[in-house]
C-alpha atoms as a PDB file:
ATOM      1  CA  UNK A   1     131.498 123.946  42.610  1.00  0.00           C
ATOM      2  CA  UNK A   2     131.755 120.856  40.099  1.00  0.00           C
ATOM      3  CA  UNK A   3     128.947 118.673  40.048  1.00  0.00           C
ATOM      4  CA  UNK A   4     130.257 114.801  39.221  1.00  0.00           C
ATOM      5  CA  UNK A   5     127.639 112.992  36.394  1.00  0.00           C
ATOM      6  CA  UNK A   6     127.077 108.989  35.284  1.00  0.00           C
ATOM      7  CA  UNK A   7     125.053 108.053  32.618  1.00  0.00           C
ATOM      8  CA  UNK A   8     123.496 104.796  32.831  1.00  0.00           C
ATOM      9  CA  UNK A   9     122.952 103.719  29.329  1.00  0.00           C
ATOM     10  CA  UNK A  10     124.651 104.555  25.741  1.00  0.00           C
ATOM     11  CA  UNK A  11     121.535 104.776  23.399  1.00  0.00           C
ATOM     12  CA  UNK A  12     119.744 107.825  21.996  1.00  0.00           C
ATOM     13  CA  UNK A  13     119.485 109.509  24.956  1.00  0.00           C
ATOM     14  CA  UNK A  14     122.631 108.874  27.015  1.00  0.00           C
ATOM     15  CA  UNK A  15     125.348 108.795  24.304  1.00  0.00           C
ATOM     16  CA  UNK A  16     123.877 112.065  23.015  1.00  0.00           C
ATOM     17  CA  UNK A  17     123.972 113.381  26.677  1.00  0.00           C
ATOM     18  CA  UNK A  18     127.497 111.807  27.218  1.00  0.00           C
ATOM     19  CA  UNK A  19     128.885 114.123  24.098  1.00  0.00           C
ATOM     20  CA  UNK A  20     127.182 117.478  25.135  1.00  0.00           C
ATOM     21  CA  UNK A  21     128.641 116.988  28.590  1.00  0.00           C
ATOM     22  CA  UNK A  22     132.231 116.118  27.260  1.00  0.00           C
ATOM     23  CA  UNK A  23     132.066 119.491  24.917  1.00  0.00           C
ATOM     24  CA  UNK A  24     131.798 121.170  28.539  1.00  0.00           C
ATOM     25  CA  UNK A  25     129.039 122.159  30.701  1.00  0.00           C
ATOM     26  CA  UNK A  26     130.512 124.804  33.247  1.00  0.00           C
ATOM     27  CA  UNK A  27     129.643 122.910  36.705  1.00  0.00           C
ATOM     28  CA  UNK A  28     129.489 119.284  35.393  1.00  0.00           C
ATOM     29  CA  UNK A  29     131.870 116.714  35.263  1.00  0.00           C
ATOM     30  CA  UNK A  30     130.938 113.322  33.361  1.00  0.00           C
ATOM     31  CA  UNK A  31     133.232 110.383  35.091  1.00  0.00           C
ATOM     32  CA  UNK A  32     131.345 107.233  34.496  1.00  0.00           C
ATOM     33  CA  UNK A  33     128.888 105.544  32.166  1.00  0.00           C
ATOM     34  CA  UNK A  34     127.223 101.760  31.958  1.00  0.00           C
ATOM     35  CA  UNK A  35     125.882 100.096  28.748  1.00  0.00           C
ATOM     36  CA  UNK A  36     125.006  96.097  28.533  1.00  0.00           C
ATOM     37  CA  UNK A  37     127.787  96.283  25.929  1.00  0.00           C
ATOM     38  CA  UNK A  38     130.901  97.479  27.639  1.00  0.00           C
ATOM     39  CA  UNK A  39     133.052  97.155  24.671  1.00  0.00           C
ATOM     40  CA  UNK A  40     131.122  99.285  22.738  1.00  0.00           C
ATOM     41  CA  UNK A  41     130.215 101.964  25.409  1.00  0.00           C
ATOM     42  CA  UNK A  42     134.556 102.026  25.169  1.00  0.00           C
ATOM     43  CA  UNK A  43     134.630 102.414  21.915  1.00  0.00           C
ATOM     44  CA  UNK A  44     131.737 105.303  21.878  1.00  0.00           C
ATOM     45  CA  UNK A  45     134.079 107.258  24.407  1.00  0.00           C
ATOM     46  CA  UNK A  46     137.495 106.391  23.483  1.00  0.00           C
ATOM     47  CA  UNK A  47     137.806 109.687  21.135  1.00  0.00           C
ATOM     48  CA  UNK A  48     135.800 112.067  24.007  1.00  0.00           C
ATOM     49  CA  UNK A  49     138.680 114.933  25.498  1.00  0.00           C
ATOM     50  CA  UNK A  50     137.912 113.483  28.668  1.00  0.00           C
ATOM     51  CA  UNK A  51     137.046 109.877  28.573  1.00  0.00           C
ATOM     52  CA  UNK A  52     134.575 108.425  31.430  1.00  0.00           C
ATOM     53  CA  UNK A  53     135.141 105.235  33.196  1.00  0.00           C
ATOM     54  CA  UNK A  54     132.902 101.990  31.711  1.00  0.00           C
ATOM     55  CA  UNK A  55     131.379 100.838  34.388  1.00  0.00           C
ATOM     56  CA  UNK A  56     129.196  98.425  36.330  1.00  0.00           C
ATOM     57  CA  UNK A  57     125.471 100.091  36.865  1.00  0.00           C
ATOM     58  CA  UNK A  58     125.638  99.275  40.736  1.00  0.00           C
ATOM     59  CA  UNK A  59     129.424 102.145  40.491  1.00  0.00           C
ATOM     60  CA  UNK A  60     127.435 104.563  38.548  1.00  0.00           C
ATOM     61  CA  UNK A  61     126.486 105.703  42.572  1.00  0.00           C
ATOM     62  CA  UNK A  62     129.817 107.558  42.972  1.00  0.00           C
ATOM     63  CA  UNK A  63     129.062 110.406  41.040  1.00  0.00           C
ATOM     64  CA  UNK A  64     126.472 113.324  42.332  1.00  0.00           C
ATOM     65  CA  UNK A  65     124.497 112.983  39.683  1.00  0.00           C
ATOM     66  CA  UNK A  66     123.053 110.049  38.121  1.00  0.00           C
ATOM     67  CA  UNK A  67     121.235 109.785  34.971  1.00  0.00           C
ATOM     68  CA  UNK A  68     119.149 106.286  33.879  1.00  0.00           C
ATOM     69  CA  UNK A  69     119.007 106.656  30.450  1.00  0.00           C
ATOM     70  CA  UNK A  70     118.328 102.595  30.208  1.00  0.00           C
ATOM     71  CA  UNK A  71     115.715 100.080  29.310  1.00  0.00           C
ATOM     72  CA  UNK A  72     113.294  99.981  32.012  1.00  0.00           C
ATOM     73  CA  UNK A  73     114.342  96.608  32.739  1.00  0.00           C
ATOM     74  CA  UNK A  74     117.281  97.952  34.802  1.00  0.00           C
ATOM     75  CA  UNK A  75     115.868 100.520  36.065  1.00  0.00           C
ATOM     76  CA  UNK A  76     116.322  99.392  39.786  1.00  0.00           C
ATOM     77  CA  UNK A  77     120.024  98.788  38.969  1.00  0.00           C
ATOM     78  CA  UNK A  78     120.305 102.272  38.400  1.00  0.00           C
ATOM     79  CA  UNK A  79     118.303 103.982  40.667  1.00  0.00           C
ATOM     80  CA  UNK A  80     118.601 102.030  44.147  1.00  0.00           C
ATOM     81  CA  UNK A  81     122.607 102.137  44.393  1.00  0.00           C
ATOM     82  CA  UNK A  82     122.068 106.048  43.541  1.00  0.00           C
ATOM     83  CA  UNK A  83     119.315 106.781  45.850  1.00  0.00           C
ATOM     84  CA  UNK A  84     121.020 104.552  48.445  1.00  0.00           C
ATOM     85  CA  UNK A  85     123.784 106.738  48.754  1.00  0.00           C
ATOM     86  CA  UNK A  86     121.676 109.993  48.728  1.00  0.00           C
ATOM     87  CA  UNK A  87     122.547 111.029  45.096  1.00  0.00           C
ATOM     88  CA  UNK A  88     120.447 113.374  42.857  1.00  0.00           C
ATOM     89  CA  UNK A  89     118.713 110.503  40.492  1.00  0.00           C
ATOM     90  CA  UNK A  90     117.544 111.719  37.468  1.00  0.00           C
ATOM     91  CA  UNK A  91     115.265 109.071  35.387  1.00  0.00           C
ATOM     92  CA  UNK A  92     114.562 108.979  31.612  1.00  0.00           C
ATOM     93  CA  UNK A  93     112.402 105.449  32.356  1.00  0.00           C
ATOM     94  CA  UNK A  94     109.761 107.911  34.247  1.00  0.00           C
ATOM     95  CA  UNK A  95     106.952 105.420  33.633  1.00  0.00           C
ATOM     96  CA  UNK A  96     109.278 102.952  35.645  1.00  0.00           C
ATOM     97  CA  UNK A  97     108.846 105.089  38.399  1.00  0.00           C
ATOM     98  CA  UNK A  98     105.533 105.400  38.723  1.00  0.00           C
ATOM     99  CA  UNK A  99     105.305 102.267  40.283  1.00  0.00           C
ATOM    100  CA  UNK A 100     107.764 102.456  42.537  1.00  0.00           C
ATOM    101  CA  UNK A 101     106.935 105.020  44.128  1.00  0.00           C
ATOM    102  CA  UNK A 102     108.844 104.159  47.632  1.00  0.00           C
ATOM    103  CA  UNK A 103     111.766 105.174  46.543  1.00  0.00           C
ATOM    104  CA  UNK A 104     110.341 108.187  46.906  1.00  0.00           C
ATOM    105  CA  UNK A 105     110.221 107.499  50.582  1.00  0.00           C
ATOM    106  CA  UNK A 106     113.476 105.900  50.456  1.00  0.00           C
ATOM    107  CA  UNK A 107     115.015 109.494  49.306  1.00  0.00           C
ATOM    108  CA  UNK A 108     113.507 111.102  51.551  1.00  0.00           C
ATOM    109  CA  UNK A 109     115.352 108.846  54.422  1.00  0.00           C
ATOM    110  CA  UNK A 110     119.114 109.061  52.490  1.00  0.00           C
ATOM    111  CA  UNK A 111     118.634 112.797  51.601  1.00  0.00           C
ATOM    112  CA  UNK A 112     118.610 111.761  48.225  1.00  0.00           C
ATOM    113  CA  UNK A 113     116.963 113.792  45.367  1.00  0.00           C
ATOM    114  CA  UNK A 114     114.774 112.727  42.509  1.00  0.00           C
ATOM    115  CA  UNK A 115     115.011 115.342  39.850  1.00  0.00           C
ATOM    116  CA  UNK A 116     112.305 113.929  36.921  1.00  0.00           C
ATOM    117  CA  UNK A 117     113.483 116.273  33.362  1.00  0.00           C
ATOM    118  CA  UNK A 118     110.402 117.194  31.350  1.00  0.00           C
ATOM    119  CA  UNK A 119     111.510 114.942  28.514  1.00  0.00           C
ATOM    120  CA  UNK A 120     109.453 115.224  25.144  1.00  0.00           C
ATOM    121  CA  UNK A 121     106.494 117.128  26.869  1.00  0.00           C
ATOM    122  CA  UNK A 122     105.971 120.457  27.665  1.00  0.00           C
ATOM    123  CA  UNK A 123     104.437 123.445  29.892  1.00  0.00           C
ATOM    124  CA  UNK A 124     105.017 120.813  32.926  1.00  0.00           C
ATOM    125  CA  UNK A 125     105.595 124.139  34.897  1.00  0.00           C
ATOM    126  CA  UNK A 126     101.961 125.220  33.979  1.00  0.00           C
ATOM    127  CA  UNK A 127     100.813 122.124  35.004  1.00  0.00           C
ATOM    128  CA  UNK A 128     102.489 122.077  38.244  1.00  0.00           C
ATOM    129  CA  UNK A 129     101.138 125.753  38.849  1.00  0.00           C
ATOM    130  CA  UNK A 130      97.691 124.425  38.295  1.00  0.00           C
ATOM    131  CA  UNK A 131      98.101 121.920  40.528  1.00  0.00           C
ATOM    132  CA  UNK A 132      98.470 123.902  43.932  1.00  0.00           C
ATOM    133  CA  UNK A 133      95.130 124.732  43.060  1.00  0.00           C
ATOM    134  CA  UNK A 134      91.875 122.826  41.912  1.00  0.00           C
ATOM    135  CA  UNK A 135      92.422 120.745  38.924  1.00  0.00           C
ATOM    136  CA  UNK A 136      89.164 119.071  37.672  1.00  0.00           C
ATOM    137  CA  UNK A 137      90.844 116.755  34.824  1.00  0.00           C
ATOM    138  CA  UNK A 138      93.737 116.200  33.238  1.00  0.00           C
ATOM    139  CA  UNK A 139      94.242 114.614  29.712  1.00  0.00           C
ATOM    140  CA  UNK A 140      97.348 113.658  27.293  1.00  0.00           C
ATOM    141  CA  UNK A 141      96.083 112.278  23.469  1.00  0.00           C
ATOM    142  CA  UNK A 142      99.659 110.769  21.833  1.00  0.00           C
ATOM    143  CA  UNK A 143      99.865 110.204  18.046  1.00  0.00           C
ATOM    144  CA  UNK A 144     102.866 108.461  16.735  1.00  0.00           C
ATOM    145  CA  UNK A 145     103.808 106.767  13.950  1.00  0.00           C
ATOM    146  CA  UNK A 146     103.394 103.164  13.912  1.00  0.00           C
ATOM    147  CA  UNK A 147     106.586 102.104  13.984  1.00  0.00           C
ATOM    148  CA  UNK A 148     107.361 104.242  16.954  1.00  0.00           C
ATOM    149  CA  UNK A 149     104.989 101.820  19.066  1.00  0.00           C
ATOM    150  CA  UNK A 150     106.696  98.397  18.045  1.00  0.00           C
ATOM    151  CA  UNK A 151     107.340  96.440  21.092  1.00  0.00           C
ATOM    152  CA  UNK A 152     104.468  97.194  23.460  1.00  0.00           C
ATOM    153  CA  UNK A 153     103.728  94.506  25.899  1.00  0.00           C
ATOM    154  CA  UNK A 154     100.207  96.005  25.468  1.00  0.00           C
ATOM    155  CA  UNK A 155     100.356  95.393  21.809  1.00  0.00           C
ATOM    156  CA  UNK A 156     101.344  92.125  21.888  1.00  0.00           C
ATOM    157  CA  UNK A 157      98.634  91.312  24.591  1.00  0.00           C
ATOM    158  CA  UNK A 158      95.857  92.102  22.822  1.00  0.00           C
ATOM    159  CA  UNK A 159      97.186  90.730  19.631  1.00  0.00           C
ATOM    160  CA  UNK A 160      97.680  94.354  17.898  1.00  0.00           C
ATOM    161  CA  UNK A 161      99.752  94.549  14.564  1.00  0.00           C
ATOM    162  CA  UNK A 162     100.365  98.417  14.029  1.00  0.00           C
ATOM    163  CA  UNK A 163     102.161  97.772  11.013  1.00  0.00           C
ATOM    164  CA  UNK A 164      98.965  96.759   9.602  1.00  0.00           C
ATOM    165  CA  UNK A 165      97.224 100.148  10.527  1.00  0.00           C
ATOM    166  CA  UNK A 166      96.667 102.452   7.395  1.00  0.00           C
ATOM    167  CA  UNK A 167      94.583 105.022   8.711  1.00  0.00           C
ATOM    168  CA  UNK A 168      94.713 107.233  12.116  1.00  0.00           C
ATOM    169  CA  UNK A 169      93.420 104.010  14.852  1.00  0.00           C
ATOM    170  CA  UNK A 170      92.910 104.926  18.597  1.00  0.00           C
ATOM    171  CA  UNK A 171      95.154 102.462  20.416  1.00  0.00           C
ATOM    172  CA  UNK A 172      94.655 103.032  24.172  1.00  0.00           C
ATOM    173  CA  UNK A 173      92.348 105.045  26.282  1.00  0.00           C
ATOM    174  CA  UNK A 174      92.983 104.804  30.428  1.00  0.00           C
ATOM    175  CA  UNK A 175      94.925 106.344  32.895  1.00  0.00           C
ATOM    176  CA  UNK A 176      98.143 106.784  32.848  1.00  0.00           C
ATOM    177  CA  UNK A 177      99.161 103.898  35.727  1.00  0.00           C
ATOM    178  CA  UNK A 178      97.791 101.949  32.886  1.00  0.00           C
ATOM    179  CA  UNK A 179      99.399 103.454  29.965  1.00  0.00           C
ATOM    180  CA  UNK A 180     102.890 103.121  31.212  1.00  0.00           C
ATOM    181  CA  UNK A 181     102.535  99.793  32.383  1.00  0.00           C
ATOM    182  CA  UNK A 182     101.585  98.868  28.438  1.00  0.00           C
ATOM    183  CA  UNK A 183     103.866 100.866  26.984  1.00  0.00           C
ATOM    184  CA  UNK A 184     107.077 101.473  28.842  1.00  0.00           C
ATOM    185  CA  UNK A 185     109.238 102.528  26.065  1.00  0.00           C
ATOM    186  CA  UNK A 186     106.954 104.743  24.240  1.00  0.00           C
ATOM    187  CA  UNK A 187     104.873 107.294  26.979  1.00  0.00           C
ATOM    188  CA  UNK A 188     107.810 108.277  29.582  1.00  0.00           C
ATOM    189  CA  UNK A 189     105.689 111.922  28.843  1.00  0.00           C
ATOM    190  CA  UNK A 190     102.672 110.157  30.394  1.00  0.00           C
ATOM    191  CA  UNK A 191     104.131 109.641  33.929  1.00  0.00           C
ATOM    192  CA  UNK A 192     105.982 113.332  33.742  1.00  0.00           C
ATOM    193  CA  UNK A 193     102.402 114.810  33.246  1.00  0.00           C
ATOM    194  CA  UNK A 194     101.633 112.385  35.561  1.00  0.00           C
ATOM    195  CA  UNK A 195     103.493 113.631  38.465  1.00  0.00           C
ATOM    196  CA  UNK A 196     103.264 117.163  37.961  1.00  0.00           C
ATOM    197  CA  UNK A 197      99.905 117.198  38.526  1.00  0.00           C
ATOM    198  CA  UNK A 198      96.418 115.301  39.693  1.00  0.00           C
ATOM    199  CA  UNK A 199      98.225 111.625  40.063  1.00  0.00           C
ATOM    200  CA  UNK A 200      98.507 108.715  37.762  1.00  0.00           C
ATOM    201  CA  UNK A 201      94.785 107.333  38.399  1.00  0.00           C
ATOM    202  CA  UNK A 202      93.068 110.447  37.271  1.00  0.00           C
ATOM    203  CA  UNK A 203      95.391 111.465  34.294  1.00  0.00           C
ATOM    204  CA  UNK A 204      93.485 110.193  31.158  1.00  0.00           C
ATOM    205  CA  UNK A 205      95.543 109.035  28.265  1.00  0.00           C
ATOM    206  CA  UNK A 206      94.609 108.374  24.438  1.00  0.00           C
ATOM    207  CA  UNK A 207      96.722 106.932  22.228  1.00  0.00           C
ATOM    208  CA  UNK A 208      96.641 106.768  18.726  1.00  0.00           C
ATOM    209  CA  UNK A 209      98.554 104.796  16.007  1.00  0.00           C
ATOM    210  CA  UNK A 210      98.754 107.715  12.901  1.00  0.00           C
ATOM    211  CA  UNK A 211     100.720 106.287  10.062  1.00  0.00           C
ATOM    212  CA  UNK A 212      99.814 109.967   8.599  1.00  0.00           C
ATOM    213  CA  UNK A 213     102.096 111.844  10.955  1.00  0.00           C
ATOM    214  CA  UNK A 214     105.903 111.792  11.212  1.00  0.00           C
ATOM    215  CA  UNK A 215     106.504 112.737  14.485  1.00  0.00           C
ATOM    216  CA  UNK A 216     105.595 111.834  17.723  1.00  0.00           C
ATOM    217  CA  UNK A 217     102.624 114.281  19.179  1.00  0.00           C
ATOM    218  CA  UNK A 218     101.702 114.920  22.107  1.00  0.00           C
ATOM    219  CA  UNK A 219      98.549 117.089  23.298  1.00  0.00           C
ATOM    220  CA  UNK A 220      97.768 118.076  27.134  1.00  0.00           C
ATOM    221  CA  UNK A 221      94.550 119.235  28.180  1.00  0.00           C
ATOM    222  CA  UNK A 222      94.103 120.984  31.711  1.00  0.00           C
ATOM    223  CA  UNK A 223      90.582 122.008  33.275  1.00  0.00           C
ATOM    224  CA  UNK A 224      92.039 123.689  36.380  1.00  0.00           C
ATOM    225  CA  UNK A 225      90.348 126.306  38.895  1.00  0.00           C
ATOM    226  CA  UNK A 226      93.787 128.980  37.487  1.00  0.00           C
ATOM    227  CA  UNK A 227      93.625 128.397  34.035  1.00  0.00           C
ATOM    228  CA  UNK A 228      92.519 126.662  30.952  1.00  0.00           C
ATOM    229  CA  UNK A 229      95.574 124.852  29.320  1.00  0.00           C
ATOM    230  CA  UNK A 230      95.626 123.187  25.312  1.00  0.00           C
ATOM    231  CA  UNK A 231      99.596 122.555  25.005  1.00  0.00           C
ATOM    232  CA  UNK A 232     100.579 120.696  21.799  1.00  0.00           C
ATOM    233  CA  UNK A 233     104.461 119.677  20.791  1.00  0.00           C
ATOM    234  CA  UNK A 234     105.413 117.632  17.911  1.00  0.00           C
ATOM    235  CA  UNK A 235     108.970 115.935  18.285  1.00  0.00           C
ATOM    236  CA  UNK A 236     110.960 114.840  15.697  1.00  0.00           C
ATOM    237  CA  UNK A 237     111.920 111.084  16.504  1.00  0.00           C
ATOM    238  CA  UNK A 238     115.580 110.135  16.912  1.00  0.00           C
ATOM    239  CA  UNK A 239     116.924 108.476  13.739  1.00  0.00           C
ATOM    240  CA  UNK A 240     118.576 105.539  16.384  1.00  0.00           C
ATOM    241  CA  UNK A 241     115.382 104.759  18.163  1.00  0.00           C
ATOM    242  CA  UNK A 242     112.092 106.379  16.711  1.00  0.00           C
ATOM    243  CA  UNK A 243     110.429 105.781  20.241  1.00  0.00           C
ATOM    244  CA  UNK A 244     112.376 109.079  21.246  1.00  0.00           C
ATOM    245  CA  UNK A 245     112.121 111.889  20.288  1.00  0.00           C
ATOM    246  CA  UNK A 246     115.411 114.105  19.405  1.00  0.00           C
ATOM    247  CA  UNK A 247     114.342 116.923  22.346  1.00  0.00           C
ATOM    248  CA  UNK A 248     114.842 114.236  25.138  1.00  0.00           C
ATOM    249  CA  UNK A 249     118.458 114.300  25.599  1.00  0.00           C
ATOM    250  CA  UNK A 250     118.200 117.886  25.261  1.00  0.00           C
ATOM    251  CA  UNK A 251     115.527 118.513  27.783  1.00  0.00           C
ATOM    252  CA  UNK A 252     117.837 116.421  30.571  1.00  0.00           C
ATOM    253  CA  UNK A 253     120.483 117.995  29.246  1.00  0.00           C
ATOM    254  CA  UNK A 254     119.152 121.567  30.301  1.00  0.00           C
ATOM    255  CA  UNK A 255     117.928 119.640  33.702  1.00  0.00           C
ATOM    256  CA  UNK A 256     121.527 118.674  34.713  1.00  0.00           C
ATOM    257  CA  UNK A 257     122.120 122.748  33.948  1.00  0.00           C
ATOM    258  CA  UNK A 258     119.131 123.865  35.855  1.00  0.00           C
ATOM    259  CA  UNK A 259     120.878 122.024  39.006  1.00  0.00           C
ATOM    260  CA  UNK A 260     124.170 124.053  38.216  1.00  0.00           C
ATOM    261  CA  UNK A 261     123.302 127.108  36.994  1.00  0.00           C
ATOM    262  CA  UNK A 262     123.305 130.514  38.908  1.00  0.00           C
ATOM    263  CA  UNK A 263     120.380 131.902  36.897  1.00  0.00           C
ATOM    264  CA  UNK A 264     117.316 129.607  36.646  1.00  0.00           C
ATOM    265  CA  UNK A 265     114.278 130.025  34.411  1.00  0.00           C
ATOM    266  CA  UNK A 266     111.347 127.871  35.251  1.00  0.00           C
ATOM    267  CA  UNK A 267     110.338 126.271  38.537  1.00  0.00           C
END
């Protein structure tokens, strides 16, 4: 069986998503993608062997799958019309979920499914074991480059230049409700780590500004009753948009797999 996939969204994640899919995924068919500039979003698939439809984001809903791989501004656009008709939803923008966390309930009523890929993080398996259990605390310390943080409402709120930074300067500290709300395009990991284990409230996230460090790093700390967990990945940012990291389309890449595959590795 052929699973149908839409990509909401052309940038560094979907375009790069888009082109692995056309080179052929056994089980996946790409027929449709959005961008706010439909011209271009032609012009990106005109040479692909099978060219999707450019579409509205309200018709990426006809496919099985769909995949936001937007600004979180449209993140609704995306995500109602698929959950609405009980599609398998599959958000980059996780931090715009986190708040919206009826449409949780609202899958449940359509049969819909919300499949959240583990993005730039890690060991979210681990963390989800844990979590059956006891888990005392949870904690995620992110260190990019300052450049990678440019555009943060939380920045701009409280009047932070990062450009200016020299040396290593801690940013943030709060949970990670908090964090994503401040910086929505640069901590999607926070609300994956989120909800794979103790909730956004008690998930405790540092971040720093490092103008030392060249990639975006991310740390998770577990205190559970199963194990002890230190997990640390350092992702090389996309040239496009340094906010991402280059492993992001890759990881939803091997999600839309995992939903396909006969053998599966990982829960």
């Amino acid at each position: 069986m052929t699973l149908t996939v839409a990509i909401g969204g052309l940038g560094a994640i979907g375009l790069a998503l888009a082109r692995a899919l056309d080179s052929g995924v056994e089980g996946l068919q790409l027929i449709a993608v959005s961008a706010r500039d439909q011209d271009r979003a032609r012009a990106n698939v005109a040479n692909f062997t099978s060219p999707p439809a450019v579409v509205d984001l309200s018709d990426l809903a006809q496919a099985d799958i769909v995949v936001e791989a937007a600004p979180a501004a449209v993140f609704e656009q995306i995500a109602i019309p698929a959950i609405s008709a009980g599609r398998i939803f599959v958000p980059s923008s996780v931090g715009a979920l986190l708040p919206r966390m009826h449409l949780v309930d609202q899958a449940r009523a359509t049969g819909a499914r919300i499949v959240v890929p583990t993005g730039a993080l890690l060991g979210l398996d681990a963390v989800r074991a844990c979590a059956e259990g006891r888990v005392d605390s949870v904690t995620i310390e992110t260190r990019k480059p300052p450049r990678g943080l440019l555009g943060a409402p939380y920045l701009q709120a409280n009047g932070i230049d990062v450009l200016a930074i020299t040396a290593p300067t801690l940013i943030f500290e709060g949970n990670a409700l908090d964090a994503v709300a401040g910086f929505p395009a640069n901590v999607n990991v926070v609300a994956a780590l989120a909800l794979a284990g103790i909730g956004p409230q008690r998930t405790t996230v540092r971040i720093w500004a490092d103008p030392g460090v060249d990639r975006n790093i991310h740390t998770v700390r577990v205190e559970a009753e199963a194990a002890r967990l230190t997990m640390t990945v350092e992702n090389v940012p996309s040239e496009s948009n340094p906010r991402t990291g280059k492993i992001t389309p890759l990881s939803v890449l091997a999600c839309l797999r995992g939903l396909v595959s006969t053998l599966k590795v990982g829960s």
